[in-house]
N, C-alpha and C. Protein backbone atom coordinates (compact mmCIF):
# COMPACT_ATOMS: atom_id res chain seq x y z
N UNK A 1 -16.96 36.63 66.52
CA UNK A 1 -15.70 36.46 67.19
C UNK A 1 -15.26 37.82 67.74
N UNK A 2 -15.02 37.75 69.19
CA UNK A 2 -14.39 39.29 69.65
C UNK A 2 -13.11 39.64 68.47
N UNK A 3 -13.17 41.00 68.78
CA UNK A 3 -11.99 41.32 67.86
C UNK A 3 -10.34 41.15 68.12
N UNK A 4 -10.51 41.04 69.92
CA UNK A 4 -9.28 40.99 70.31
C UNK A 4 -8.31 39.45 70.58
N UNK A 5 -9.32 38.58 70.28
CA UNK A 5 -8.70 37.22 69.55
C UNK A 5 -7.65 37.38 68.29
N UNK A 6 -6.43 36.84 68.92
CA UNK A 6 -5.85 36.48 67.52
C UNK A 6 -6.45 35.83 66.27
N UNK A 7 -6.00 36.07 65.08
CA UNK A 7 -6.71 35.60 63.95
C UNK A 7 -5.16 34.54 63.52
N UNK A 8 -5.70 33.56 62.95
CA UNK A 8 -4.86 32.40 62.07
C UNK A 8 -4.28 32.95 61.32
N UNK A 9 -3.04 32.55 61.21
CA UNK A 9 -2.29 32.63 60.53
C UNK A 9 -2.41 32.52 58.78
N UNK A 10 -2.87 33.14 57.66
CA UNK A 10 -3.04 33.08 56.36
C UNK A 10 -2.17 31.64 55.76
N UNK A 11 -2.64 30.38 55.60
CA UNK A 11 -1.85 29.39 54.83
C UNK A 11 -1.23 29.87 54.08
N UNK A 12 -0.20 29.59 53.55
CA UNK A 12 0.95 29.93 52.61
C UNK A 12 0.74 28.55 51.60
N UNK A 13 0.25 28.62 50.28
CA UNK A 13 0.42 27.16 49.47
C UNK A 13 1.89 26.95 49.20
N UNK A 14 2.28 25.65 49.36
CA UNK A 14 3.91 24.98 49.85
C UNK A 14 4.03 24.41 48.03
N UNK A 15 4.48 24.53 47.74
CA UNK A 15 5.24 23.60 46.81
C UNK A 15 5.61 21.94 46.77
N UNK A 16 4.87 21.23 46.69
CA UNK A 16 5.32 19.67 46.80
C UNK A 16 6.94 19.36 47.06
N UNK A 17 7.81 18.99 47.68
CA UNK A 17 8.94 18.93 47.93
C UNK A 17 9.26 18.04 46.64
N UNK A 18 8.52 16.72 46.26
CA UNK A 18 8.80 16.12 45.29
C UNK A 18 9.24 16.68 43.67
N UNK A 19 8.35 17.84 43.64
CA UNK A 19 7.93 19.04 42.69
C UNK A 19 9.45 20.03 42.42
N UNK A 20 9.74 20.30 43.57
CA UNK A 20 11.14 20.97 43.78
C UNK A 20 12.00 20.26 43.10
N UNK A 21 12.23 19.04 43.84
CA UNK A 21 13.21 18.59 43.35
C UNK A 21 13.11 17.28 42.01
N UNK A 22 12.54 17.79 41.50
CA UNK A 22 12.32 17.15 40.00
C UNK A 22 12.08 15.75 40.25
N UNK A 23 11.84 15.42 41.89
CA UNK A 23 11.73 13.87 42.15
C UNK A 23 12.94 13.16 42.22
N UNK A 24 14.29 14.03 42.32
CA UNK A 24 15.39 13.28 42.59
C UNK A 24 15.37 13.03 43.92
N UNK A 25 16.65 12.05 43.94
CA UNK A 25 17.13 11.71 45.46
C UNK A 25 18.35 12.28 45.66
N UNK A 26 19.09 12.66 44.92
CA UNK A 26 20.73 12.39 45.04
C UNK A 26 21.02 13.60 43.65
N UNK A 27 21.78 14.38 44.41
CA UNK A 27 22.26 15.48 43.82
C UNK A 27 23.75 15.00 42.68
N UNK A 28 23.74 15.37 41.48
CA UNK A 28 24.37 14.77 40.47
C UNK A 28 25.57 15.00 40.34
N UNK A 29 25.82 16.16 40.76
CA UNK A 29 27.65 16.44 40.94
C UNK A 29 28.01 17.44 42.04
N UNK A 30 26.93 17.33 42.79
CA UNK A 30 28.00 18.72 44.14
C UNK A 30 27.11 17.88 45.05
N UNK A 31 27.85 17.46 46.00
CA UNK A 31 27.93 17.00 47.62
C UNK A 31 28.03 17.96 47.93
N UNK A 32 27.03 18.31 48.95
CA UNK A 32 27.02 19.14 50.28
C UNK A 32 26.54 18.80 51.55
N UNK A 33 27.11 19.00 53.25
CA UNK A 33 26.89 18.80 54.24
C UNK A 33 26.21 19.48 54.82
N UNK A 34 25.60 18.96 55.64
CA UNK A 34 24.62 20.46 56.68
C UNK A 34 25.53 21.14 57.28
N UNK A 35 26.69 21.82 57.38
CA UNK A 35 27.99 22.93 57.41
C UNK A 35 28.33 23.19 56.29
N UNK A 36 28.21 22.84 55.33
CA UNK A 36 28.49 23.57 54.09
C UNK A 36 28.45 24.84 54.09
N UNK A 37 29.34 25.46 53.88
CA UNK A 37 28.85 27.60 53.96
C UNK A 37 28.26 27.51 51.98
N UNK A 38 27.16 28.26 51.77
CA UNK A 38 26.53 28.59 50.84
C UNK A 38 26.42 30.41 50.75
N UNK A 39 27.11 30.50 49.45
CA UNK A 39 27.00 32.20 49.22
C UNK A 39 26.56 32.53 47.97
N UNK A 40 25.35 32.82 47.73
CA UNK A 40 25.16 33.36 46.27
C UNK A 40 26.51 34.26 45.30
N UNK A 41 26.15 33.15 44.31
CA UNK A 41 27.61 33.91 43.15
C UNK A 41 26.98 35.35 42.70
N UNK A 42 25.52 35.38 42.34
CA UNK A 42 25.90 36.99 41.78
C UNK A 42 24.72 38.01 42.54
N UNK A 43 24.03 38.85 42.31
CA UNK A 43 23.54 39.42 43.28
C UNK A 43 21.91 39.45 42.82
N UNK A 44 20.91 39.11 43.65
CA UNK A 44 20.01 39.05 42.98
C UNK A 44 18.92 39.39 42.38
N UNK A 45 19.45 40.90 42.11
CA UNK A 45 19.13 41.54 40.27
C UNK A 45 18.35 41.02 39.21
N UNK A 46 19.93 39.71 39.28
CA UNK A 46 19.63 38.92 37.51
C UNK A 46 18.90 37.67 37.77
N UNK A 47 18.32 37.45 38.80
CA UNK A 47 17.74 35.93 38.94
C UNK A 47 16.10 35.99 38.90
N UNK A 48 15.24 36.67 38.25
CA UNK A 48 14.00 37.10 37.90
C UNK A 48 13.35 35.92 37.25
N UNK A 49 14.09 35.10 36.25
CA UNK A 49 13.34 34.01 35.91
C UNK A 49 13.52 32.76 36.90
N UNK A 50 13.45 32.90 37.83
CA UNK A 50 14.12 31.09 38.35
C UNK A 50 13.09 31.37 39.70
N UNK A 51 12.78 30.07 40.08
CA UNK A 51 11.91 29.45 40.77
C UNK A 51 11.84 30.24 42.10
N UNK A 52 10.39 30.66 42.65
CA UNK A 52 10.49 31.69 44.36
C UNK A 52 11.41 30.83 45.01
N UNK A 53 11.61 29.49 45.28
CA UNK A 53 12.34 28.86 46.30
C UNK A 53 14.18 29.28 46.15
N UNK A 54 14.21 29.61 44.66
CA UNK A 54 16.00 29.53 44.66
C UNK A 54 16.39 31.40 45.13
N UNK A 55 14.85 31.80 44.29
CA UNK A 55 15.38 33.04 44.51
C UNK A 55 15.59 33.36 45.81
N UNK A 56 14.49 33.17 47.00
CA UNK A 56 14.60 33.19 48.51
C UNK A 56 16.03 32.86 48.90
N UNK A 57 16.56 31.57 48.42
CA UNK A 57 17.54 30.85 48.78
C UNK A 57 18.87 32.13 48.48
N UNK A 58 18.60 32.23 47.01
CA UNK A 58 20.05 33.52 46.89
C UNK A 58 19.97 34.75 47.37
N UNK A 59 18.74 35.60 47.87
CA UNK A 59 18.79 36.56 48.54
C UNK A 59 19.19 36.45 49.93
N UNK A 60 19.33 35.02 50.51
CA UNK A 60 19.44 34.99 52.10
C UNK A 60 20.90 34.71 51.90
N UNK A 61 21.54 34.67 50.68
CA UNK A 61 22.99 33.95 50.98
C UNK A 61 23.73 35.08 50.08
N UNK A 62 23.47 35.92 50.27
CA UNK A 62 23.87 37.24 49.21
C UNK A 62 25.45 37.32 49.50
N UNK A 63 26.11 37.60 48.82
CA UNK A 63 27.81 38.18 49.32
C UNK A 63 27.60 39.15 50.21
N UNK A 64 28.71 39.36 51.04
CA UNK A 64 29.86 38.38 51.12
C UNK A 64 29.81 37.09 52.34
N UNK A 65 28.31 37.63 52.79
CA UNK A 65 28.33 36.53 54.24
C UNK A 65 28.04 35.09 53.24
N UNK A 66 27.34 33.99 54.11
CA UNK A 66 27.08 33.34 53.33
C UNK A 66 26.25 32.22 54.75
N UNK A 67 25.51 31.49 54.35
CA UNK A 67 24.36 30.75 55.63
C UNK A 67 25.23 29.12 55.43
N UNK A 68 25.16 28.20 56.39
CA UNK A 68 25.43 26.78 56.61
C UNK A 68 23.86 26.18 56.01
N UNK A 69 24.14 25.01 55.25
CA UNK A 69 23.02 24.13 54.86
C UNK A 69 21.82 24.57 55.72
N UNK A 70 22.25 23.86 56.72
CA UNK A 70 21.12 23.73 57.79
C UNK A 70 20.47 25.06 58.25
N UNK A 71 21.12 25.94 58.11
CA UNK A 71 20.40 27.23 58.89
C UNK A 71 18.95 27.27 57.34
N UNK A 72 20.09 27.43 56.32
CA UNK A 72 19.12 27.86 55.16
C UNK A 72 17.72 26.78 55.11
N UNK A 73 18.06 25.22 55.34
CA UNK A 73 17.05 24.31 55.51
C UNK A 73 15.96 24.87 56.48
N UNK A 74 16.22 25.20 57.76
CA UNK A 74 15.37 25.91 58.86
C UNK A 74 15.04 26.94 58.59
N UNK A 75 15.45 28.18 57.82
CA UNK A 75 15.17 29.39 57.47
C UNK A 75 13.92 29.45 56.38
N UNK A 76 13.73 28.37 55.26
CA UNK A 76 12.81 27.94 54.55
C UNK A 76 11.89 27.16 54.87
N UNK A 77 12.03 26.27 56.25
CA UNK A 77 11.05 25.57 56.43
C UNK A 77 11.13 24.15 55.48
N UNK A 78 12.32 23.45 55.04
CA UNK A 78 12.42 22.29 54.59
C UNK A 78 13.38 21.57 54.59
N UNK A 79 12.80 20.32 54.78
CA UNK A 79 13.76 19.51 55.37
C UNK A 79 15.28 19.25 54.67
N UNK A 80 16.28 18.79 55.19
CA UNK A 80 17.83 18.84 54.80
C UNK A 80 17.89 18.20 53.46
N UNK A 81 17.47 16.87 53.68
CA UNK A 81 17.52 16.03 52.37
C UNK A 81 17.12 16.98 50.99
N UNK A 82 15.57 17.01 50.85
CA UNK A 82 15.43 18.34 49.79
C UNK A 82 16.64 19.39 49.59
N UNK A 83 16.57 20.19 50.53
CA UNK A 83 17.70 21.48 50.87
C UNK A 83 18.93 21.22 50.30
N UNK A 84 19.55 20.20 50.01
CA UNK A 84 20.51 20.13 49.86
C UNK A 84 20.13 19.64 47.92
N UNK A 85 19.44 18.87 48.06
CA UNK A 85 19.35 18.52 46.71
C UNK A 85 19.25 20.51 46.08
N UNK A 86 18.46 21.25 46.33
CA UNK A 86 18.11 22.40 45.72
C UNK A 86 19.35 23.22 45.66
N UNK A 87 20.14 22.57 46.63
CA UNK A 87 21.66 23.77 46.44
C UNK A 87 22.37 23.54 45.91
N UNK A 88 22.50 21.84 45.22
CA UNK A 88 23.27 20.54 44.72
C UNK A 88 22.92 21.66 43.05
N UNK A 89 21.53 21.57 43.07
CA UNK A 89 21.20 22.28 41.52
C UNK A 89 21.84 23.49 41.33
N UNK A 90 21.18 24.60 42.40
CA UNK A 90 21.97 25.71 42.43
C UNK A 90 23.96 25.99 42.30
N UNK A 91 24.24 24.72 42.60
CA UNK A 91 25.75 24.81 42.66
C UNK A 91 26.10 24.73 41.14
N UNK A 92 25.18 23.61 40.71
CA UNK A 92 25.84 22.52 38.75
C UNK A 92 25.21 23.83 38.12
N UNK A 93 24.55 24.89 38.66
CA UNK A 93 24.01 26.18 37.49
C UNK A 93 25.28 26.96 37.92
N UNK A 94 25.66 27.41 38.74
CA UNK A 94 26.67 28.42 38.90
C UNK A 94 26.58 29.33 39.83
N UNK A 95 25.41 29.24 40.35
CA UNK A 95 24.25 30.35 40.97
C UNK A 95 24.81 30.27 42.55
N UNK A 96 25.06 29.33 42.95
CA UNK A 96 25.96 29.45 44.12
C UNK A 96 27.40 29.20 44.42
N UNK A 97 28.23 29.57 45.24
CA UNK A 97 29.53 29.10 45.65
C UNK A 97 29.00 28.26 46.97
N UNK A 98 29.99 27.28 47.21
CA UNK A 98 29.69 26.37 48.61
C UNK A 98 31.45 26.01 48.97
N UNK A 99 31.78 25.54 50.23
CA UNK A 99 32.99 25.83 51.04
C UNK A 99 32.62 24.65 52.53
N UNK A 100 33.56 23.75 52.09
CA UNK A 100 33.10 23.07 53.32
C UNK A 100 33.44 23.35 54.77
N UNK A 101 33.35 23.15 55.67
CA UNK A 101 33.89 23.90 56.86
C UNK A 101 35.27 23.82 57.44
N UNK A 102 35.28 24.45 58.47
CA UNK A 102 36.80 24.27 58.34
C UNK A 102 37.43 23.59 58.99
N UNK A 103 38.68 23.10 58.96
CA UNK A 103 38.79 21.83 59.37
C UNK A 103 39.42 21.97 61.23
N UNK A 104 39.86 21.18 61.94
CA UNK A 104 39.65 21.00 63.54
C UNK A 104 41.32 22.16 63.37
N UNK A 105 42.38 21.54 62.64
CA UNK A 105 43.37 22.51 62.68
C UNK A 105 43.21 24.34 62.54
N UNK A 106 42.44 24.24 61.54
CA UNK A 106 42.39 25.92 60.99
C UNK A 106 41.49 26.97 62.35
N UNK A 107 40.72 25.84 62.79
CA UNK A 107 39.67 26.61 63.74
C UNK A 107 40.62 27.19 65.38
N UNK A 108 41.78 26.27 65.27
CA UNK A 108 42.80 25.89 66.87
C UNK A 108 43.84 27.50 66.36
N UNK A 109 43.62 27.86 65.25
CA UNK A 109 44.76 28.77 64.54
C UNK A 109 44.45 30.00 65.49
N UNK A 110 45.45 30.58 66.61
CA UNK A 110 45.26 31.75 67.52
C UNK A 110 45.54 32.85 66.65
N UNK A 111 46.01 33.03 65.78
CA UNK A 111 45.88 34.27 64.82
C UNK A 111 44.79 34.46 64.35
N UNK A 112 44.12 33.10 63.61
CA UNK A 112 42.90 33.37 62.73
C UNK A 112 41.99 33.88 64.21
N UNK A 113 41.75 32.88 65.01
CA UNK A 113 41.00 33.34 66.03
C UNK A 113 40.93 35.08 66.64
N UNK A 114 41.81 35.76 66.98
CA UNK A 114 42.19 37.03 66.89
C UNK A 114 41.93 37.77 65.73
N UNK A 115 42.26 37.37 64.68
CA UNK A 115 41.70 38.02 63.07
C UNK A 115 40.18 38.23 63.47
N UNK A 116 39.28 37.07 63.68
CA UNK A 116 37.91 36.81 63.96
C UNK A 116 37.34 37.66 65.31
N UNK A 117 37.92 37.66 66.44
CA UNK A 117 37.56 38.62 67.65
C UNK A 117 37.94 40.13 66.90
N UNK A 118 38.62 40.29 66.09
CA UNK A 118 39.02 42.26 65.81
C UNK A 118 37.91 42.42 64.95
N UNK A 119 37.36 40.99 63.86
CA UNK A 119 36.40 41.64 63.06
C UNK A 119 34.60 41.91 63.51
N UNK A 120 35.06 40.71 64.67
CA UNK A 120 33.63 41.08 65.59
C UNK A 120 32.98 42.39 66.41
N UNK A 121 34.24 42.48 66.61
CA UNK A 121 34.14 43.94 67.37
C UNK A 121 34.06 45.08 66.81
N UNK A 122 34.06 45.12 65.39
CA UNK A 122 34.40 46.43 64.53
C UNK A 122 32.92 46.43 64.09
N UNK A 123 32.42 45.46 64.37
CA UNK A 123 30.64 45.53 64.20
C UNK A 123 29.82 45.95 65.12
């Protein structure tokens, strides 16, 4: 093979989605939406024993920002249904905070909006 051919991409072995999620369907006490804001509760230091998928999950959602369902679903490469079950867990451990979005009034708010353009710009 010339050398200046791209080479394939190294497979990555995936985790059974079924495997993840212990084979549930339905997350046992935290509902979440694909807008859900997700922010890891503590920083991730202390999360050394828990599964590569959660840890990925709490380093991308570190304080103080925090990712929507769906970005984090696309950012991992799995689908919503799973994704959500895994944050459903992460929420009943403690390991995350979640915040549903905000509602059609709060977003129309010309102050908050202005609050939001001064903090954009200071970046």
């Amino acid at each position: 093979m010339p050398q200046d051919e791209p080479q394939p991409a190294p497979r990555r072995r995936r985790t059974r989605l079924y495997a993840l999620t212990d084979g549930r369907t339905a997350a046992p006490h935290t509902v979440l939406t694909m807008d859900t804001t997700i922010t890891a509760a503590a920083d991730g230091d202390a999360h050394g024993g828990l599964p590569t998928e959660w840890r990925a999950i709490l380093a991308m959602c570190a304080p103080p920002g925090g990712l929507a369902v769906a970005e984090i679903a696309a950012r991992m490469r799995i689908r919503l249904t799973p994704m959500t079950l895994l944050l459903g867990e992460l929420a009943d451990r403690g390991l995350i905070h979640h915040r549903p979005p905000l509602d059609g009034a709060e977003t129309t708010d010309v102050h908050l909006l202005m609050r939001i353009r001064d903090n954009l710009a200071r970046i």
